[in-house]
PDB file of N, CA and C in Angstrom:
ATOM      1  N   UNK A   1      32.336  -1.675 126.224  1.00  0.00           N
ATOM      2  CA  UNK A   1      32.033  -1.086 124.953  1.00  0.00           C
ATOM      3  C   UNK A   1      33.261  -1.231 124.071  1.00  0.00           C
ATOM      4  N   UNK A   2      33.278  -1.820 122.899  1.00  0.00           N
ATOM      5  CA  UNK A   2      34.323  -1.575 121.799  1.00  0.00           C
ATOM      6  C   UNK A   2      33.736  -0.861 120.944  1.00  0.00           C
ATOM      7  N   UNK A   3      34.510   0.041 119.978  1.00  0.00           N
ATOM      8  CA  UNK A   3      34.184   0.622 118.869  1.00  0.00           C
ATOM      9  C   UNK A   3      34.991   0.466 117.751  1.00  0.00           C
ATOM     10  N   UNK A   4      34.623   0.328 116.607  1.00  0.00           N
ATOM     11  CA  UNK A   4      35.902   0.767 115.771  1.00  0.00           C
ATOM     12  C   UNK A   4      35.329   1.569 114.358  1.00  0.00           C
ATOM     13  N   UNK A   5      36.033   2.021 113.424  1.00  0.00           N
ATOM     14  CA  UNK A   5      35.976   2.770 112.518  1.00  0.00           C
ATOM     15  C   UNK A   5      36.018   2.073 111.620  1.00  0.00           C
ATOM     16  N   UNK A   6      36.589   0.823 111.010  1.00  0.00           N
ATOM     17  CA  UNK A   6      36.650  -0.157 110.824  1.00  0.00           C
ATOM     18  C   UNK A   6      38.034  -0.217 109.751  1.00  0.00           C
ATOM     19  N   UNK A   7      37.618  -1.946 108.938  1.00  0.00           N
ATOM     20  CA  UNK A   7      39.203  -2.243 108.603  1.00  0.00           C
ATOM     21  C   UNK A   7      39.896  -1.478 107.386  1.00  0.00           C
ATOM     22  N   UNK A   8      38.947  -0.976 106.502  1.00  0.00           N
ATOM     23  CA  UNK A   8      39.366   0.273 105.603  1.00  0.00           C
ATOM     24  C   UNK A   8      40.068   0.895 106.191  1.00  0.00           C
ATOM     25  N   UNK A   9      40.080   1.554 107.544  1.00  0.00           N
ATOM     26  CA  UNK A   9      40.992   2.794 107.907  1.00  0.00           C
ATOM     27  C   UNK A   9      42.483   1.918 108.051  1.00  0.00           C
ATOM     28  N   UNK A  10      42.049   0.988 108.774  1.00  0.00           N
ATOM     29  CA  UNK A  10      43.547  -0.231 109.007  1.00  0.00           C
ATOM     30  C   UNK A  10      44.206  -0.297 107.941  1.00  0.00           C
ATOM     31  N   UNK A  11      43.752  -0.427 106.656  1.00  0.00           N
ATOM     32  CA  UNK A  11      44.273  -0.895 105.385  1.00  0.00           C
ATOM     33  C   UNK A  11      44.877   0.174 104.900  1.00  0.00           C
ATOM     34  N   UNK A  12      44.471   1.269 104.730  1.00  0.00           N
ATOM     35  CA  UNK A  12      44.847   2.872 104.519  1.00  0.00           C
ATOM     36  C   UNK A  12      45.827   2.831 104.532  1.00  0.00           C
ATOM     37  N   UNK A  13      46.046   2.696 106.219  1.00  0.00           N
ATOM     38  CA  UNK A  13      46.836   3.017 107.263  1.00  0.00           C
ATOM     39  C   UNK A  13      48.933   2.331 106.731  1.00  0.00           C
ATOM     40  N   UNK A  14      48.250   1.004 106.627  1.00  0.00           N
ATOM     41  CA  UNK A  14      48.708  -0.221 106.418  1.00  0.00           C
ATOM     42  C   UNK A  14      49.488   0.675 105.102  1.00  0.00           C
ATOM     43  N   UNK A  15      48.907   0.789 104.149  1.00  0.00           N
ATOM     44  CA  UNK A  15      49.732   0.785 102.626  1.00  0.00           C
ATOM     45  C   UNK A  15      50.316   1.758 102.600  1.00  0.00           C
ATOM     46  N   UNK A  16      49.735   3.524 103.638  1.00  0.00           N
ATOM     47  CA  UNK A  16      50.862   4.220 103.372  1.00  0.00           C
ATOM     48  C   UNK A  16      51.868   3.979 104.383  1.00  0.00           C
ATOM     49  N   UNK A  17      52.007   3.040 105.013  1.00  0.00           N
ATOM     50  CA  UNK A  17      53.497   3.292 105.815  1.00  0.00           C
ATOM     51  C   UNK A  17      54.141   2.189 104.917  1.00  0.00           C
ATOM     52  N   UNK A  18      53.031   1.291 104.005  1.00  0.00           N
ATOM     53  CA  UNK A  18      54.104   0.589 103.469  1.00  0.00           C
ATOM     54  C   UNK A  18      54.822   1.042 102.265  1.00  0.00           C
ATOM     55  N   UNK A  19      54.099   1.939 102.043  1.00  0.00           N
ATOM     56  CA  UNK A  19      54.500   2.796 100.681  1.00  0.00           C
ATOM     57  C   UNK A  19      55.793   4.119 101.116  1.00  0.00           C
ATOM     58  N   UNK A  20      56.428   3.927 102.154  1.00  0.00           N
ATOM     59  CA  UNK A  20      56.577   4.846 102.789  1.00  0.00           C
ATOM     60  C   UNK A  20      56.734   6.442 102.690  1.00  0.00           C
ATOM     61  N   UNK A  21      55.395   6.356 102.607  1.00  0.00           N
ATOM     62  CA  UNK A  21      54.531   8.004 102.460  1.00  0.00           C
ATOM     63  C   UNK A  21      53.951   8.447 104.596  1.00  0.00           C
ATOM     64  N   UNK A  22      55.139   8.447 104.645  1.00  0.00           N
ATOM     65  CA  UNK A  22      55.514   8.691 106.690  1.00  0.00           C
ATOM     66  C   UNK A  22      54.626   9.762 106.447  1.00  0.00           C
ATOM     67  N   UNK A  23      54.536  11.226 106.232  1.00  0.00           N
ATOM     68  CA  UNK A  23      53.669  12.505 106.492  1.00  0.00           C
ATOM     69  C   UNK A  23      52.300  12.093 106.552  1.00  0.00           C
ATOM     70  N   UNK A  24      51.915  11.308 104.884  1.00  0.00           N
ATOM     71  CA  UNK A  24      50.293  10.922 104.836  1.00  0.00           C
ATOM     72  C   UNK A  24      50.262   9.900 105.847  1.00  0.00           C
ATOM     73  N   UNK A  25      51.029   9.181 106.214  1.00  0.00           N
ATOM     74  CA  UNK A  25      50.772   7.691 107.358  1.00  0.00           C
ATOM     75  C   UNK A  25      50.685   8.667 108.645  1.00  0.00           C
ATOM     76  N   UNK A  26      51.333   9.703 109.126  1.00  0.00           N
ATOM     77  CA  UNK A  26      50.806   9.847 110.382  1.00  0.00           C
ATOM     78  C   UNK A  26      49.734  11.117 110.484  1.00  0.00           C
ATOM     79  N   UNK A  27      49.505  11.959 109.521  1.00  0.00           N
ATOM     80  CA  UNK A  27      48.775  12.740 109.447  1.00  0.00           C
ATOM     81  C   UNK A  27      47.030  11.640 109.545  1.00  0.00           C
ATOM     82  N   UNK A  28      47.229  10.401 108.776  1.00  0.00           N
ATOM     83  CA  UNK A  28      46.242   9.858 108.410  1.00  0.00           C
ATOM     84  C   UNK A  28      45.523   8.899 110.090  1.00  0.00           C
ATOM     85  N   UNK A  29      46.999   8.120 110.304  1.00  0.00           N
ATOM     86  CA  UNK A  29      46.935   8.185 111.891  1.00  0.00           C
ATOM     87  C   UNK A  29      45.944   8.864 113.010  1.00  0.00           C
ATOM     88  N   UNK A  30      46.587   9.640 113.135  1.00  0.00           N
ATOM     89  CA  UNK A  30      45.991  10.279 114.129  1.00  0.00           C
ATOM     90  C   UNK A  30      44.674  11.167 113.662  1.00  0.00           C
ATOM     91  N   UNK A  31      43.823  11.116 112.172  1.00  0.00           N
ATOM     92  CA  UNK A  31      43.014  11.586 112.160  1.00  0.00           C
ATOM     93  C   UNK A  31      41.635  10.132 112.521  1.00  0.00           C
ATOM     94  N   UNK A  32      42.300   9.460 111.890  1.00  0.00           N
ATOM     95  CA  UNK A  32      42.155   8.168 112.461  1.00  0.00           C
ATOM     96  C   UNK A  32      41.487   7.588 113.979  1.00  0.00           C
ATOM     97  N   UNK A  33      42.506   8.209 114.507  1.00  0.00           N
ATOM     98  CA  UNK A  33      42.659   7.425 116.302  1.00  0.00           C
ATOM     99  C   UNK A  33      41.466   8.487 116.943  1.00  0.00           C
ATOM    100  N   UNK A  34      41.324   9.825 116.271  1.00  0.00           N
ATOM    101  CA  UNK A  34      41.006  10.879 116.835  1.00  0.00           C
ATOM    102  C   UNK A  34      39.426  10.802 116.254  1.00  0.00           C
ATOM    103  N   UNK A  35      39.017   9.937 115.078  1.00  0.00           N
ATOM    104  CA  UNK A  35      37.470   9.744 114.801  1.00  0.00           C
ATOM    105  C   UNK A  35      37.561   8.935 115.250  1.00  0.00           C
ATOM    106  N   UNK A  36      37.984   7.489 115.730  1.00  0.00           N
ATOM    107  CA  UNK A  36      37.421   6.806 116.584  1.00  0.00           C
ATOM    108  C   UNK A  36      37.375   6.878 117.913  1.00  0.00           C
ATOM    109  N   UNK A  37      38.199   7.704 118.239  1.00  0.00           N
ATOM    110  CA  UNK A  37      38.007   8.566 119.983  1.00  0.00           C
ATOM    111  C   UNK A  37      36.786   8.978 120.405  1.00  0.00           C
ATOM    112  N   UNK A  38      36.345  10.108 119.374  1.00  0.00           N
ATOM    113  CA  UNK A  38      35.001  10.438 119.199  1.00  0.00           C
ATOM    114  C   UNK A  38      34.042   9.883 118.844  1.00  0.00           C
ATOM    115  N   UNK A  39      34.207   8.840 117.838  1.00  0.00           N
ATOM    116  CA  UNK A  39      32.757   7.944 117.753  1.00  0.00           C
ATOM    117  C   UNK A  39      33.031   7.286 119.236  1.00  0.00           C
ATOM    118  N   UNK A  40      33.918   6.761 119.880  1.00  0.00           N
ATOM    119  CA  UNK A  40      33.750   6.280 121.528  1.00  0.00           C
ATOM    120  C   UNK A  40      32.382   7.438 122.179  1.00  0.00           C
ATOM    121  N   UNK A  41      33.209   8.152 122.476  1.00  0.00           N
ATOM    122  CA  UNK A  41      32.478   9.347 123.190  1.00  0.00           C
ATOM    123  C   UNK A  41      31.205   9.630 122.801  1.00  0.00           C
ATOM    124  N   UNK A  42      30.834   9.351 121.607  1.00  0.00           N
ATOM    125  CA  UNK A  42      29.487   9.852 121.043  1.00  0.00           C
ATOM    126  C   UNK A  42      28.247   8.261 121.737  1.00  0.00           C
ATOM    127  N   UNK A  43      29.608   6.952 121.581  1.00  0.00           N
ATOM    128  CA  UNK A  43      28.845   5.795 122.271  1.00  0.00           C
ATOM    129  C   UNK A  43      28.283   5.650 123.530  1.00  0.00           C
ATOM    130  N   UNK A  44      29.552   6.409 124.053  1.00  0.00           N
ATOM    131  CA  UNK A  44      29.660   6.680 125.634  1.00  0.00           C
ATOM    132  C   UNK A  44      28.389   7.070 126.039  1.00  0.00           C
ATOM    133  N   UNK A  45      28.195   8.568 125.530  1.00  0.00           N
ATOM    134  CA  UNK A  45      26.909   9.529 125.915  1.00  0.00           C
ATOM    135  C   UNK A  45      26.110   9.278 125.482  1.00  0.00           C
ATOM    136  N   UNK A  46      25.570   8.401 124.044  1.00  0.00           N
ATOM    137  CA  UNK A  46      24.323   7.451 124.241  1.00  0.00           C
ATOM    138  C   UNK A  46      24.464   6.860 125.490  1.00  0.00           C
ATOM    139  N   UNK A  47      24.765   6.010 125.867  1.00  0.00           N
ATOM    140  CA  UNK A  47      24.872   4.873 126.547  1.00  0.00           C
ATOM    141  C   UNK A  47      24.587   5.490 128.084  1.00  0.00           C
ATOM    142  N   UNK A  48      25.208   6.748 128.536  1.00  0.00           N
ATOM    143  CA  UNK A  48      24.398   7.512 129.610  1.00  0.00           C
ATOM    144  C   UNK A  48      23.532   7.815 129.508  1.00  0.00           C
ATOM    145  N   UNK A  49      23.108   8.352 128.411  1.00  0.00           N
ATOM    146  CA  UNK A  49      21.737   9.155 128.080  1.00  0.00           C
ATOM    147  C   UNK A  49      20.359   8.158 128.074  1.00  0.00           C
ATOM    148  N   UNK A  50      20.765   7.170 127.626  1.00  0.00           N
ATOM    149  CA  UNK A  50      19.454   6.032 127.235  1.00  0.00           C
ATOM    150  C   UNK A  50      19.232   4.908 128.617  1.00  0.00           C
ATOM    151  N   UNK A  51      20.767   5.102 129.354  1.00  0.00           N
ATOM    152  CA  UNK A  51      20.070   4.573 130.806  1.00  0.00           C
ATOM    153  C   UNK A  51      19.749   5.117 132.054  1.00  0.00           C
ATOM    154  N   UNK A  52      19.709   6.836 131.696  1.00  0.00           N
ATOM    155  CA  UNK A  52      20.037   7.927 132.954  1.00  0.00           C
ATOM    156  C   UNK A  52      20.867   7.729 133.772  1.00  0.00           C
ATOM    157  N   UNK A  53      22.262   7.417 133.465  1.00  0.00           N
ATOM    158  CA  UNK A  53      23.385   7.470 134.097  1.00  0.00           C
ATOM    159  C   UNK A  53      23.782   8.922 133.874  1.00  0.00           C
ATOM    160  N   UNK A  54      24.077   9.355 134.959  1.00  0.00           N
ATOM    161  CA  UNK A  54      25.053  10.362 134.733  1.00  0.00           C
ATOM    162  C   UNK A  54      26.569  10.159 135.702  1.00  0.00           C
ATOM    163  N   UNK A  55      27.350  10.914 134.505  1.00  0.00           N
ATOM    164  CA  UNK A  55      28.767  10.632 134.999  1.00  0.00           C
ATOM    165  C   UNK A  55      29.229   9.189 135.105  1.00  0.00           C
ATOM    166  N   UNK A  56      29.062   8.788 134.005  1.00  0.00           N
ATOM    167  CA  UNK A  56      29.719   7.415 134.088  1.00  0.00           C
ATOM    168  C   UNK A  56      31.497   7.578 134.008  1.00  0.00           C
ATOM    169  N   UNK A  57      31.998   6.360 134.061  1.00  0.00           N
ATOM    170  CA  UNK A  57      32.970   6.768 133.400  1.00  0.00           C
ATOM    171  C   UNK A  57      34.111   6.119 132.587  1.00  0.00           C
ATOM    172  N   UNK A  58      34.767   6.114 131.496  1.00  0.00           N
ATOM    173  CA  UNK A  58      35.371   4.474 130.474  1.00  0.00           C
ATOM    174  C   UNK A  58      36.531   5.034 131.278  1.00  0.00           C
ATOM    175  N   UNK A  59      36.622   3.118 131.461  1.00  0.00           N
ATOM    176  CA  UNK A  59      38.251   2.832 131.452  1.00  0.00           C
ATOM    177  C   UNK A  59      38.744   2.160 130.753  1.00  0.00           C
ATOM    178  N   UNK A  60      40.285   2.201 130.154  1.00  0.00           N
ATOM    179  CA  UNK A  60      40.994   1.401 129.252  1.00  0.00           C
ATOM    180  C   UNK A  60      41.611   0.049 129.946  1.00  0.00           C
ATOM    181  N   UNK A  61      41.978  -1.005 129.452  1.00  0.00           N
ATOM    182  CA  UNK A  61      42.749  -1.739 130.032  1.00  0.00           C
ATOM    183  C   UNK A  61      43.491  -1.254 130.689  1.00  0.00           C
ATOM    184  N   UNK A  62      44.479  -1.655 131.576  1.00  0.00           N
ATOM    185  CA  UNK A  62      45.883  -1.201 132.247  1.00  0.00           C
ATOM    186  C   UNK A  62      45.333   0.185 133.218  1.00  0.00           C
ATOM    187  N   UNK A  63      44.514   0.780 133.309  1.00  0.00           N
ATOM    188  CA  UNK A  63      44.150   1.514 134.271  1.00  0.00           C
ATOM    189  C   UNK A  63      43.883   0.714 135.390  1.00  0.00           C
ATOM    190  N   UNK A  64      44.386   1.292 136.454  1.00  0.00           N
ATOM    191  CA  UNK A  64      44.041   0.485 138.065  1.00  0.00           C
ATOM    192  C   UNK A  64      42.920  -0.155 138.148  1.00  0.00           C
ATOM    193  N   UNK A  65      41.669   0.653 137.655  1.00  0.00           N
ATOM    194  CA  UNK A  65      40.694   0.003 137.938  1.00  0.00           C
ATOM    195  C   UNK A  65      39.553  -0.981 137.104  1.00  0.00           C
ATOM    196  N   UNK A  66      40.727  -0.977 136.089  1.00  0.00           N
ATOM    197  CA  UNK A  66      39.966  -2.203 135.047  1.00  0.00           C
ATOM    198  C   UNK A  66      40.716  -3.755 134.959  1.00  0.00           C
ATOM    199  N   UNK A  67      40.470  -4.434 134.450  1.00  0.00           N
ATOM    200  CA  UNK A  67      41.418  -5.776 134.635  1.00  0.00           C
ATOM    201  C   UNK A  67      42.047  -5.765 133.662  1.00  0.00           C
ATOM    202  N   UNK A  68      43.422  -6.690 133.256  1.00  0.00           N
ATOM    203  CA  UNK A  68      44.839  -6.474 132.654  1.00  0.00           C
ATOM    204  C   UNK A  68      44.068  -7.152 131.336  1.00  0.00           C
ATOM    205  N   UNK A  69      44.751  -7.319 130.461  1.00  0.00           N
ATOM    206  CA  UNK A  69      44.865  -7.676 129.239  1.00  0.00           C
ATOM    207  C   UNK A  69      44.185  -8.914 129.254  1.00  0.00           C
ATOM    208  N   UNK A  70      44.600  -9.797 130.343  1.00  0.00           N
ATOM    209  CA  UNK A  70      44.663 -11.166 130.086  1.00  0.00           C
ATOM    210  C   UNK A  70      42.784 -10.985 130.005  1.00  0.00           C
ATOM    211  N   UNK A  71      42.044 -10.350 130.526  1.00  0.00           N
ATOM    212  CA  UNK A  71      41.082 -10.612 130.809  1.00  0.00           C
ATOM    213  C   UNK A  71      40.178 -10.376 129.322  1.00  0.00           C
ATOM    214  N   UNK A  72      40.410  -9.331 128.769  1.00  0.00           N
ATOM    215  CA  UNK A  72      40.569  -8.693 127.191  1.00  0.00           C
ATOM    216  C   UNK A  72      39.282  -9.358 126.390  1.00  0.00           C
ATOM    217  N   UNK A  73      39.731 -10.852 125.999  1.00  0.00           N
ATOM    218  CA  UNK A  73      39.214 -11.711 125.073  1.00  0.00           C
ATOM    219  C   UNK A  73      37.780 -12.155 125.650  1.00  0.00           C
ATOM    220  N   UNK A  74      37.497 -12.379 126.936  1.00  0.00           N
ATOM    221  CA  UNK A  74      36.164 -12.597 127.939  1.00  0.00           C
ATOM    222  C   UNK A  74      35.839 -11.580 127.404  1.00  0.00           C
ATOM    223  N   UNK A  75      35.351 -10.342 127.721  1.00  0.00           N
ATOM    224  CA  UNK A  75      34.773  -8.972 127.624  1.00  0.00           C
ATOM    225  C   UNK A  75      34.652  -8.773 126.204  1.00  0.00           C
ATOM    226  N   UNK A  76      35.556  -9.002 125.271  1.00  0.00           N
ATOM    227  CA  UNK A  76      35.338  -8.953 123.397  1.00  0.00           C
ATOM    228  C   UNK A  76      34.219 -10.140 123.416  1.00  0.00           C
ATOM    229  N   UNK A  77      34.430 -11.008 123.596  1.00  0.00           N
ATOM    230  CA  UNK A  77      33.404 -12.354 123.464  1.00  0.00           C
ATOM    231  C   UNK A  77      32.101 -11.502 123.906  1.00  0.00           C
ATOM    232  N   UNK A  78      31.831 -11.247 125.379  1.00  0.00           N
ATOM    233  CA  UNK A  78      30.418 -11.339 125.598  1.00  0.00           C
ATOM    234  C   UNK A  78      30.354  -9.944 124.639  1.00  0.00           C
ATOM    235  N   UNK A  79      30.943  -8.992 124.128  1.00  0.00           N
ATOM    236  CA  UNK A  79      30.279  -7.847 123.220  1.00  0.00           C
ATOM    237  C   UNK A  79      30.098  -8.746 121.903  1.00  0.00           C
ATOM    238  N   UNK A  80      30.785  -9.695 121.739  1.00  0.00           N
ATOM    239  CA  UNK A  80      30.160 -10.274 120.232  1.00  0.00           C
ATOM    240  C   UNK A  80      31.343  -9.055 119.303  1.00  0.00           C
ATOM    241  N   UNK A  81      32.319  -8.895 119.781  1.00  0.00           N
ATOM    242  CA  UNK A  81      33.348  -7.954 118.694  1.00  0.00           C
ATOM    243  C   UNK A  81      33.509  -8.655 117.464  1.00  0.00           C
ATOM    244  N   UNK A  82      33.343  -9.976 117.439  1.00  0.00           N
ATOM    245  CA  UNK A  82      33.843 -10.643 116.083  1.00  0.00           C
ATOM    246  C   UNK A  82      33.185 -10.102 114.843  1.00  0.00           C
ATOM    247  N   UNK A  83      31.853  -9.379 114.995  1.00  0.00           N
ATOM    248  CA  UNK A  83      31.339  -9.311 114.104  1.00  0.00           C
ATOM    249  C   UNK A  83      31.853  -7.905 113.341  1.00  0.00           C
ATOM    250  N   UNK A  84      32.121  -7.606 114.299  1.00  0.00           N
ATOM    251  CA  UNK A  84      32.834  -6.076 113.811  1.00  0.00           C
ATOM    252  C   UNK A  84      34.494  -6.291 113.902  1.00  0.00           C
ATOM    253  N   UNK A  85      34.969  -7.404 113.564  1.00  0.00           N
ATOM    254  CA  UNK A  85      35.921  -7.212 113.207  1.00  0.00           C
ATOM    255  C   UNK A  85      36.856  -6.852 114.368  1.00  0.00           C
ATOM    256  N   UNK A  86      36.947  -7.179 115.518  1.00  0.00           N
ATOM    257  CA  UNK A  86      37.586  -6.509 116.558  1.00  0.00           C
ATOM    258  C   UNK A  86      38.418  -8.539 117.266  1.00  0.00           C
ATOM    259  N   UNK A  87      39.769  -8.468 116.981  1.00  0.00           N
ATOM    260  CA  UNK A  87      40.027  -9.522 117.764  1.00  0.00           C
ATOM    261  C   UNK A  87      41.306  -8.853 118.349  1.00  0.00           C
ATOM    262  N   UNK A  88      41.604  -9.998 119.185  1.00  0.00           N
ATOM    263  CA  UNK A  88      42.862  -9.721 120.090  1.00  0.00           C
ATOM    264  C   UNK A  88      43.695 -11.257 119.901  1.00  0.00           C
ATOM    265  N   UNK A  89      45.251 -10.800 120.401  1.00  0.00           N
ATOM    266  CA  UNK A  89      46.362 -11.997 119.891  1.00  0.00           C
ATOM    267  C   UNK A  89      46.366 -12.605 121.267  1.00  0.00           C
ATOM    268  N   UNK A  90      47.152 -14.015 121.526  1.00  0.00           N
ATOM    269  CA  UNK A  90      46.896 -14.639 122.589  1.00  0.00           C
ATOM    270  C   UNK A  90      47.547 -13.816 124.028  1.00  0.00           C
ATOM    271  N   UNK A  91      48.085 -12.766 123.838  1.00  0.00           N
ATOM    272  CA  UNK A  91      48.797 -12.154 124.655  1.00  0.00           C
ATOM    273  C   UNK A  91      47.273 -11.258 124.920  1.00  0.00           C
ATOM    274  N   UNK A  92      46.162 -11.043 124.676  1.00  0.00           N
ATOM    275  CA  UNK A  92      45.476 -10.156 124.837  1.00  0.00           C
ATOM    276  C   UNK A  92      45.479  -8.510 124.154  1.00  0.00           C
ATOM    277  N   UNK A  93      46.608  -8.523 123.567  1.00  0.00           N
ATOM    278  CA  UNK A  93      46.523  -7.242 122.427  1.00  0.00           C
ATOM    279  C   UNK A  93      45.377  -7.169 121.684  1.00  0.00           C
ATOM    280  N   UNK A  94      44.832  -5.612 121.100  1.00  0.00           N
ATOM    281  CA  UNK A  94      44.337  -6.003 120.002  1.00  0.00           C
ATOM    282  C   UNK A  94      45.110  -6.083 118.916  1.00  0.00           C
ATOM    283  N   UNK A  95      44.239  -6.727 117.698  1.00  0.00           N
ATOM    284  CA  UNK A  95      45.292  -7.029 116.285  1.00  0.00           C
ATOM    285  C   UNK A  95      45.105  -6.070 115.297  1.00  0.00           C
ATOM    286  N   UNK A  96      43.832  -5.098 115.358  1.00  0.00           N
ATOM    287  CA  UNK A  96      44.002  -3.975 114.468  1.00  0.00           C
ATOM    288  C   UNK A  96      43.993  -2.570 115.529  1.00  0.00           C
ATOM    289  N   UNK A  97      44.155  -1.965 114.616  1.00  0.00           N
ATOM    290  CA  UNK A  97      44.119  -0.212 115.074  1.00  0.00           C
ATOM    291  C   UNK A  97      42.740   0.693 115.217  1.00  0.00           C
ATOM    292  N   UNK A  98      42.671   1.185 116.114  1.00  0.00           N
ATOM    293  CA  UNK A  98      41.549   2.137 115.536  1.00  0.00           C
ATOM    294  C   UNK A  98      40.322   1.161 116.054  1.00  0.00           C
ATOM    295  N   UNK A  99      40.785   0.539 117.562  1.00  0.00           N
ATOM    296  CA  UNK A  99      39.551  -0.124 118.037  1.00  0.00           C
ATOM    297  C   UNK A  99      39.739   0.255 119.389  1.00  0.00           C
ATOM    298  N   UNK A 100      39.044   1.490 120.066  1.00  0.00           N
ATOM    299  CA  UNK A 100      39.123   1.483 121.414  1.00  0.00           C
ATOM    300  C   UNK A 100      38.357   0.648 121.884  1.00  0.00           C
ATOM    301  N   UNK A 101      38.562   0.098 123.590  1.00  0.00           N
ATOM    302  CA  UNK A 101      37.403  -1.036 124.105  1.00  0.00           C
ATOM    303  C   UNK A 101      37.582  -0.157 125.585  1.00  0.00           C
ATOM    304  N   UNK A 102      36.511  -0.020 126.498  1.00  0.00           N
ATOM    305  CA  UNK A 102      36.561   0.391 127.325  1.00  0.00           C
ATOM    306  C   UNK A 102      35.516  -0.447 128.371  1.00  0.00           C
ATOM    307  N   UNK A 103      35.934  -0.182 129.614  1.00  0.00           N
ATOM    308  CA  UNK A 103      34.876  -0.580 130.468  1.00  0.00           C
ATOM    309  C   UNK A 103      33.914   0.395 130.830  1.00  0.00           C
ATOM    310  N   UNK A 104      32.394   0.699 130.865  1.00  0.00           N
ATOM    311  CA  UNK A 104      32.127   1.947 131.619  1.00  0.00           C
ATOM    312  C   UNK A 104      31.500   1.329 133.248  1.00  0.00           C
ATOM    313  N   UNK A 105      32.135   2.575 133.853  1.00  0.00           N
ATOM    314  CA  UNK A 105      31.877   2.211 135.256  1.00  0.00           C
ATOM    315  C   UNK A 105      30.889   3.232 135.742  1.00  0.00           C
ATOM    316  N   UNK A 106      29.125   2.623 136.094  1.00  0.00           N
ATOM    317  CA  UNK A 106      28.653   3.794 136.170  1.00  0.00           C
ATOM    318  C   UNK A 106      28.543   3.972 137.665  1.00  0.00           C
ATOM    319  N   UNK A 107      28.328   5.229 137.610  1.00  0.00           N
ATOM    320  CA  UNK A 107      28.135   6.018 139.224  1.00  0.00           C
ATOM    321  C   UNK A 107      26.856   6.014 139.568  1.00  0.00           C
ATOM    322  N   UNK A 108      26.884   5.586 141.144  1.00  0.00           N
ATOM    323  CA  UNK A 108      25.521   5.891 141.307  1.00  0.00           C
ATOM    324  C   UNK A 108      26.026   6.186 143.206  1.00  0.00           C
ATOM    325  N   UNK A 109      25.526   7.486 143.520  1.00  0.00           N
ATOM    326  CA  UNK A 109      25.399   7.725 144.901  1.00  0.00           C
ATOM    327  C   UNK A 109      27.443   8.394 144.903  1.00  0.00           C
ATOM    328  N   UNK A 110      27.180   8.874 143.610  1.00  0.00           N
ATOM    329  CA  UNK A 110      28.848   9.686 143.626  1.00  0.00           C
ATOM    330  C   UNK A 110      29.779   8.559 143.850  1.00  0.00           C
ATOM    331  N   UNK A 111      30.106   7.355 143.574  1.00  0.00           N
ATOM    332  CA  UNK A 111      30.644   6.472 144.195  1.00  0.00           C
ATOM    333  C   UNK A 111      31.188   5.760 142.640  1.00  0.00           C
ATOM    334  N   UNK A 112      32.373   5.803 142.275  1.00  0.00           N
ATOM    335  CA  UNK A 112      32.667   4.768 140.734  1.00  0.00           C
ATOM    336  C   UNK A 112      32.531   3.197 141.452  1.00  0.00           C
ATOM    337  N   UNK A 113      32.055   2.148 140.975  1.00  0.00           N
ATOM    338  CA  UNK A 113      32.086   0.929 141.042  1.00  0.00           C
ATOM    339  C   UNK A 113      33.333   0.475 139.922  1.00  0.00           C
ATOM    340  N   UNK A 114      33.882  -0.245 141.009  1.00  0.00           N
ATOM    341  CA  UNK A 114      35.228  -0.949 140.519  1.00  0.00           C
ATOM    342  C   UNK A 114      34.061  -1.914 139.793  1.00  0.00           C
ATOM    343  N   UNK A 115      35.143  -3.141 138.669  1.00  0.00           N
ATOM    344  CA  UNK A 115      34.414  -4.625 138.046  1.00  0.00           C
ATOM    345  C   UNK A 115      34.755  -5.510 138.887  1.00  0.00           C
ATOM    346  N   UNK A 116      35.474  -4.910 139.747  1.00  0.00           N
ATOM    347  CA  UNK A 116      35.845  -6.506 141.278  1.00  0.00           C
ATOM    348  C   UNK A 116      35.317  -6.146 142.430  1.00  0.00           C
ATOM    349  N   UNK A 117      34.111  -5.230 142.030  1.00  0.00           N
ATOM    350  CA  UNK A 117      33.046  -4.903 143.232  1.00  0.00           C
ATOM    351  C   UNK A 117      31.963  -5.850 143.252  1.00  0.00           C
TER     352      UNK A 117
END
């Protein structure tokens, strides 16, 4: 799953630190990081709800049980992120802000399934 809030908030973001208005840049930040946290979560629990999963659960890159960065750009591709504006640099970063991507790993029989299961 990727989400983002999109590139307006980036741009915002962008002019007040370039303006350097630091209070509105991080106040704006983290109101920022914190609606697209929640639009995640609101994706998330569709996404249980509409396949009767319960207890799924997202992982971020770099967590043990998801694959590293390098893998990143595969997983954006098959979601089709381009259209929403979601890319990553050849290192596997993403290039804007305010785009969580997660894996969800659903449970079934109390058991998380790794993606190298």
């Amino acid at each position: 799953m990727a989400v983002t809030i999109g590139k307006k908030a980036v741009e915002l973001s962008g002019q007040l630190y370039k303006n350097d208005d630091y209070a509105e840049y991080f106040m704006f930040h983290g109101l920022a990081a914190e609606l697209t946290e929640t639009f995640c979560r609101l994706v998330h629990s569709r996404i249980d709800r509409e396949s009767n999963i319960k207890n799924s659960r997202r992982r971020s890159f770099g967590h043990p049980g998801c694959p590293g960065l390098q893998h990143q750009r595969k997983i954006l591709d098959l979601l089709d992120a381009d259209r929403i504006a979601i890319s990553v640099s050849p290192e596997g970063q993403l290039i804007r802000n305010f785009h969580p991507r997660h894996l969800l790993y659903l449970k079934r029989d109390n058991r998380t399934k790794s993606v190298y299961e």
